[in-house]
Protein backbone atom coordinates (compact mmCIF):
# COMPACT_ATOMS: atom_id res chain seq x y z
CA UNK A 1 0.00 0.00 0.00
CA UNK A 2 1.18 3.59 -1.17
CA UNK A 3 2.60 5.94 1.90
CA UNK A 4 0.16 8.80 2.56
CA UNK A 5 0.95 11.94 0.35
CA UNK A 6 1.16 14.93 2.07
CA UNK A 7 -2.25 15.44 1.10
CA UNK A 8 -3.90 12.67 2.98
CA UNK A 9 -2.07 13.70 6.11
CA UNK A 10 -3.55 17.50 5.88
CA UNK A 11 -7.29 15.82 5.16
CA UNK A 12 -7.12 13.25 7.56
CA UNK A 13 -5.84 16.46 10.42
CA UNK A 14 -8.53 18.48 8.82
CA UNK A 15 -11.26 16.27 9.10
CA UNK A 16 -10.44 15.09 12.79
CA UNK A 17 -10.84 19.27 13.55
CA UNK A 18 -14.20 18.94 12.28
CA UNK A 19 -15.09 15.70 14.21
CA UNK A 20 -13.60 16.77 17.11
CA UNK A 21 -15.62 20.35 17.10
CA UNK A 22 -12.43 22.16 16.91
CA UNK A 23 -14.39 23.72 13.53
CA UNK A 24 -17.77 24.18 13.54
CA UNK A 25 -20.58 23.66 11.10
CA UNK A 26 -20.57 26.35 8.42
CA UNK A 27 -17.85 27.82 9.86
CA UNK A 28 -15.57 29.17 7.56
CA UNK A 29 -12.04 27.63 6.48
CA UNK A 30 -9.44 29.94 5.50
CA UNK A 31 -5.87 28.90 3.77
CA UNK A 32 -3.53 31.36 5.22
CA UNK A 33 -4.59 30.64 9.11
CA UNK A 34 -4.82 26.64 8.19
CA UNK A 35 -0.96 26.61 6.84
CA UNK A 36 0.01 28.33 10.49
CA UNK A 37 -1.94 25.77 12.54
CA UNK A 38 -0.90 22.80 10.12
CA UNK A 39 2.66 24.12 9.13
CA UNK A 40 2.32 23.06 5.45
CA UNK A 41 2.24 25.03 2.24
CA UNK A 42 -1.08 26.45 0.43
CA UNK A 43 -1.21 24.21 -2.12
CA UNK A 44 -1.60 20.70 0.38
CA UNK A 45 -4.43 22.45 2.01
CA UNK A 46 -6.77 23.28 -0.81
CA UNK A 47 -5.88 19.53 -2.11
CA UNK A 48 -7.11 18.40 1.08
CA UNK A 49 -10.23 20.67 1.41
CA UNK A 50 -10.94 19.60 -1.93
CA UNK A 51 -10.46 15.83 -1.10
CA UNK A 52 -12.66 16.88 2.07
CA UNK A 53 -15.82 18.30 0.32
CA UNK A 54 -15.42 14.58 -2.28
CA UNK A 55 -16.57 13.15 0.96
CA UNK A 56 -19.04 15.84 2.50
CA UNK A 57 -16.95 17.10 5.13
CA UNK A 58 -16.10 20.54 3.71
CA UNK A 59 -18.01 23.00 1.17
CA UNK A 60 -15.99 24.58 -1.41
CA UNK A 61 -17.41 27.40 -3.50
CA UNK A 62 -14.87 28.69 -6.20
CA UNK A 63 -14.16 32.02 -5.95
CA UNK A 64 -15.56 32.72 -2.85
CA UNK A 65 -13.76 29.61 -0.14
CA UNK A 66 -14.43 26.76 1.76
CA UNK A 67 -17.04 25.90 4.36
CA UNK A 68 -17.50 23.21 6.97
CA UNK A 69 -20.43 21.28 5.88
CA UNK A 70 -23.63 22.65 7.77
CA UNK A 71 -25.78 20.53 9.30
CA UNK A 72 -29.37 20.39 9.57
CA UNK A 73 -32.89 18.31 10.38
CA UNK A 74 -33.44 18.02 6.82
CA UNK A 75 -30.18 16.32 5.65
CA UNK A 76 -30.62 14.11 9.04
CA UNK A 77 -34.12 13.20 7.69
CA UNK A 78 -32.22 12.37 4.57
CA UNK A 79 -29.85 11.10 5.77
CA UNK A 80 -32.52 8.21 8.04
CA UNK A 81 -34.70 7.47 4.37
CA UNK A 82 -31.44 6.59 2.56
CA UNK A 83 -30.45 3.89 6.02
CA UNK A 84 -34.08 2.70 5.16
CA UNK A 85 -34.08 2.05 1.70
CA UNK A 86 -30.51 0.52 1.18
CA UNK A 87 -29.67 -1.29 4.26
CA UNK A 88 -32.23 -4.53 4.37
CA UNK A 89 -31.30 -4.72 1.31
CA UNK A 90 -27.28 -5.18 2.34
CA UNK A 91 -28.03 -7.25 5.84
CA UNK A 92 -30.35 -9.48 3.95
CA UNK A 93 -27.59 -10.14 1.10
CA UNK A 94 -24.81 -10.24 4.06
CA UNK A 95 -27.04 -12.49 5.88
CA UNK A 96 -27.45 -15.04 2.33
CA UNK A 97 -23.99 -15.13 1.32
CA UNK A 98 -21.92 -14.78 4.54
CA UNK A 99 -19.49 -17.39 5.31
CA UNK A 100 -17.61 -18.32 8.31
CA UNK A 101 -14.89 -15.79 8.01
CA UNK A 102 -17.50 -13.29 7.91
CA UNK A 103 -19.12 -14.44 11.19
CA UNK A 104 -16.05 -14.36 12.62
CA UNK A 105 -15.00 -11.07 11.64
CA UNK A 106 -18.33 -9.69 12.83
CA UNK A 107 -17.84 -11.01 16.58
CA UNK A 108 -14.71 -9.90 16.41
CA UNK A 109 -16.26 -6.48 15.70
CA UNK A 110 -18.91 -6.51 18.08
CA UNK A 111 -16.61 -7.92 20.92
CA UNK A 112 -14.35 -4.95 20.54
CA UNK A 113 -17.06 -2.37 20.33
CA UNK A 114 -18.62 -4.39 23.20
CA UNK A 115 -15.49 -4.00 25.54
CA UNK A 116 -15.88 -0.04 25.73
CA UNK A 117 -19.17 -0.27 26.98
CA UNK A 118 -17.94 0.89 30.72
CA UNK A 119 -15.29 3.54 28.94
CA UNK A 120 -15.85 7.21 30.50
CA UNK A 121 -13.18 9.40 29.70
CA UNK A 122 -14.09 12.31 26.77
CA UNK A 123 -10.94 11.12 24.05
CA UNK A 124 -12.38 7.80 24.07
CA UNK A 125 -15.30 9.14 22.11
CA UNK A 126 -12.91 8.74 18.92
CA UNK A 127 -12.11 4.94 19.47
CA UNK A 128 -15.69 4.20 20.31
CA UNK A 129 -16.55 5.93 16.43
CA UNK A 130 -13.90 3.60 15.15
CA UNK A 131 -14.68 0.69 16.52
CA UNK A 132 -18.66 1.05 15.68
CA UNK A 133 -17.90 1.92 12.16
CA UNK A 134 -15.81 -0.90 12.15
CA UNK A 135 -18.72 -2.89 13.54
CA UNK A 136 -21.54 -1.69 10.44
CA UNK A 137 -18.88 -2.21 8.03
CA UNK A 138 -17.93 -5.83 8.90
CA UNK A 139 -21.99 -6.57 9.60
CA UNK A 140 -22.74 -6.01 5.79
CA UNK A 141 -19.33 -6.35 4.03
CA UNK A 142 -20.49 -9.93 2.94
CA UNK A 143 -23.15 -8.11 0.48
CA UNK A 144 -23.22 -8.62 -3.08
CA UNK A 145 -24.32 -5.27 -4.26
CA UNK A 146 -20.73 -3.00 -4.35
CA UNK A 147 -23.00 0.22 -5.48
CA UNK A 148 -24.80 0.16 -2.52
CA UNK A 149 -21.93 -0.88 -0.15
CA UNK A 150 -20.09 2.01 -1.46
CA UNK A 151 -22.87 4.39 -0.96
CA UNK A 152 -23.65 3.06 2.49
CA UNK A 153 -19.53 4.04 3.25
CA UNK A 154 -21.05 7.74 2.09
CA UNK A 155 -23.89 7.48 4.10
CA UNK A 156 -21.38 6.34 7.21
CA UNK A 157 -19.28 9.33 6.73
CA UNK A 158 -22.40 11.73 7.16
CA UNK A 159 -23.36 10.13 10.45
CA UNK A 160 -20.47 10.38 11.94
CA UNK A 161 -20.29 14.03 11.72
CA UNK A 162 -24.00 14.42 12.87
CA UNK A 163 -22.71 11.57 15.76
CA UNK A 164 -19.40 13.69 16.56
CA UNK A 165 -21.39 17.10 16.63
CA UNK A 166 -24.26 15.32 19.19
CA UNK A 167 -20.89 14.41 21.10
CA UNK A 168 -20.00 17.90 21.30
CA UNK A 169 -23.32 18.66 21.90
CA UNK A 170 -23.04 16.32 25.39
CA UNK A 171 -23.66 13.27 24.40
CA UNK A 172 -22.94 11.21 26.80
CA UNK A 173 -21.53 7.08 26.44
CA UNK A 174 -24.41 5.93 28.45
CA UNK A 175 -26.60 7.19 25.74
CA UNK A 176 -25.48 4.35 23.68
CA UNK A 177 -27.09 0.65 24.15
CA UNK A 178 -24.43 -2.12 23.17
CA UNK A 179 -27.40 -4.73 24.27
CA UNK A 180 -28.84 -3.44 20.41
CA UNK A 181 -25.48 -4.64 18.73
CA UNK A 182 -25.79 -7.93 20.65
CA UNK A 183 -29.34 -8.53 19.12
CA UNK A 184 -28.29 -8.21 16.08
CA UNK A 185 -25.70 -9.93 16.28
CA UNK A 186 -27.27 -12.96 17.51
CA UNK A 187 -30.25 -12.61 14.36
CA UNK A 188 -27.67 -12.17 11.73
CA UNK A 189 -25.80 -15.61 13.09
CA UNK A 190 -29.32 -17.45 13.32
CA UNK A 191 -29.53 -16.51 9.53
CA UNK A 192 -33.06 -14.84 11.21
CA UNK A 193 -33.38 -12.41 8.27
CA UNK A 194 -36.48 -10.61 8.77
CA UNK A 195 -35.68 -9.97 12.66
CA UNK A 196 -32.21 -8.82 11.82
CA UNK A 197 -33.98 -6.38 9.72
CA UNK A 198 -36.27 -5.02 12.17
CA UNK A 199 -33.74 -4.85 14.75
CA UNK A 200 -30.84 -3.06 12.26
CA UNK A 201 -33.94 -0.47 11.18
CA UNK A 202 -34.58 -0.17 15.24
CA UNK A 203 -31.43 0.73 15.98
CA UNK A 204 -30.65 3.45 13.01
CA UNK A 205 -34.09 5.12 13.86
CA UNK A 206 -32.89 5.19 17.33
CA UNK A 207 -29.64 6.83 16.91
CA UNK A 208 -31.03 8.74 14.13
CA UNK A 209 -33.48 10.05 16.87
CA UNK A 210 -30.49 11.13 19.32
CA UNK A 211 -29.11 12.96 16.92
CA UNK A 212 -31.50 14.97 15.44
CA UNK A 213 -32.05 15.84 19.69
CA UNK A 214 -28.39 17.69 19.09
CA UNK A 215 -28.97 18.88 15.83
CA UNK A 216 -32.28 20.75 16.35
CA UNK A 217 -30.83 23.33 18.49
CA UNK A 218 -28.51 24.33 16.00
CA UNK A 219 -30.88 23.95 12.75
């Protein structure tokens, strides 16, 4: 695998401002004050921003600069409907054509998610987001439909600024249930389609719920 380019380094900083709340929604990006708190040339930074906005994280606007992304109720509501539409379709796939590995992989997963249940300090906010991301991605990486698995990556990246803003927002760990991700879990290795459905849609209108708590405020 290639090293990261300069460019990937500056994105990946960028983008774990934004998470982090260290930039807010709409809040505007300038060039000259991001190469004296990144200590890199011009030219790496509007690479990155425009690698950034590819993904949704940043607006860029030629002529006139670069925005954080906003955020709002609407693009949350969005945001829910496309969850709803493409992912029974993945679990059910993931479900059919899963093998062993796969199962594996998945507990694996869920057992390291699991393990932070009890976690309380603030920084640990950013392994918990890794390790559930890890967890959705491993649940329906055994689909057969690469369109939609590659849209539902998108998709991920858009929650987890809504998720990272309702953590800024006070959020608190508690506020999570791991008990979901165990039900789940235990449907998808019963090959119980149609519950692991209903539970998966549960969940995402549950945390889709929590968020749009955090986001209202601000919309």
């Amino acid at each position: 695998m290639p090293s990261p380019t300069l460019t990937d380094k500056v994105a990946k900083m960028i983008r774990h401002d934004i998470l982090v709340g260290n930039f807010a929604p709409s809040e505007k990006l300038v060039v000259a004050d991001l190469k004296t708190r990144y200590d890199v040339g011009a030219s790496p930074i509007r690479e990155a921003l425009v690698q950034l906005s590819w993904s949704k994280f940043v607006v860029v606007e030629p002529q006139k600069g670069c925005w954080v992304a906003p955020i709002s109720t609407s693009e949350l509501a969005d945001l829910h409907d496309s969850l709803r539409i493409i992912t029974p379709v993945l679990l059910k796939q993931a479900i059919n054509h899963g093998d062993e590995s796969w199962e594996l992989e998945l507990l694996t997963a869920y057992h390291k998610l699991s393990r932070l249940k009890t976690m309380q300090e603030e920084y640990d906010w950013i392994e918990w987001q890794e390790r559930q991301r890890h967890f959705h991605e491993c649940l329906l990486n055994a689909a057969t439909s690469k369109i939609m698995l590659s849209f539902f990556a998108d998709l991920l990246n858009q929650v987890q600024r809504y998720r990272f803003h309702a953590i800024n927002s006070g959020l608190h760990i508690h506020a999570i249930d791991v008990d979901e991700y165990e039900s789940i879990v235990k449907c998808v290795l019963a090959k119980d389609s149609d519950n692991a459905v209903i539970k998966y849609e549960r969940y995402i209108s549950n945390m889709i719920l929590q968020l749009d708590q955090a986001v209202s405020p601000a919309a």
